[in-house]
Protein backbone atom coordinates (compact mmCIF):
# COMPACT_ATOMS: atom_id res chain seq x y z
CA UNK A 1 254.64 90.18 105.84
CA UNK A 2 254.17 86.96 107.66
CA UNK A 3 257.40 86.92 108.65
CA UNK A 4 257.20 90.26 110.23
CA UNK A 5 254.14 88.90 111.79
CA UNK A 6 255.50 86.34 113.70
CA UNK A 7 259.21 88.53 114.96
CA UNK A 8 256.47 91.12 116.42
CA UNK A 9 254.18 87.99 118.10
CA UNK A 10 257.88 86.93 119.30
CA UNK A 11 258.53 90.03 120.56
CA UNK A 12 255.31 90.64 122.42
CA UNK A 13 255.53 87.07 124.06
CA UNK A 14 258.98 88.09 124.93
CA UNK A 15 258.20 91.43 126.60
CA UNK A 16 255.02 89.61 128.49
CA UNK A 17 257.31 86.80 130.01
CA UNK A 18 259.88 89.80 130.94
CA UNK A 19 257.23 92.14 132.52
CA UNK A 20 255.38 88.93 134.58
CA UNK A 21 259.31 87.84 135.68
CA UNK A 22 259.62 91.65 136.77
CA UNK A 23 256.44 91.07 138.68
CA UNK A 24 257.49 88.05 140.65
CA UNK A 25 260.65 89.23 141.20
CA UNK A 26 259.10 91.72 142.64
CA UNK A 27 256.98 89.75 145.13
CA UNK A 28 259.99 87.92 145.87
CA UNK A 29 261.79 90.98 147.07
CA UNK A 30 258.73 92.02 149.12
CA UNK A 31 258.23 88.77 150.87
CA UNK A 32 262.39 88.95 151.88
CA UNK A 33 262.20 92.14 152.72
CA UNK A 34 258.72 91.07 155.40
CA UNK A 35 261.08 88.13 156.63
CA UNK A 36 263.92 90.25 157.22
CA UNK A 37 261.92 92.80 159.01
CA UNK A 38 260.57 89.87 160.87
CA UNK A 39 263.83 88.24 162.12
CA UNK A 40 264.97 91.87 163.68
């Protein structure tokens, strides 16, 4: 069981680092995208 435990904690910390990279990634894009836009 404790085992288990800690794969699922593992996997939650996992998916939580993936979703906040998602997130900046996604700032990233939107502050290239404002540059771009800027430069033409």
């Amino acid at each position: 069981k404790v085992e288990v435990n800690t794969l699922k904690g593992r996997e939650e910390i996992t998916i939580a680092k993936l979703t906040q990279t998602d997130a900046c990634l996604e700032k990233i894009e939107k502050v290239v995208i404002l540059l771009l836009n800027q430069k033409v």
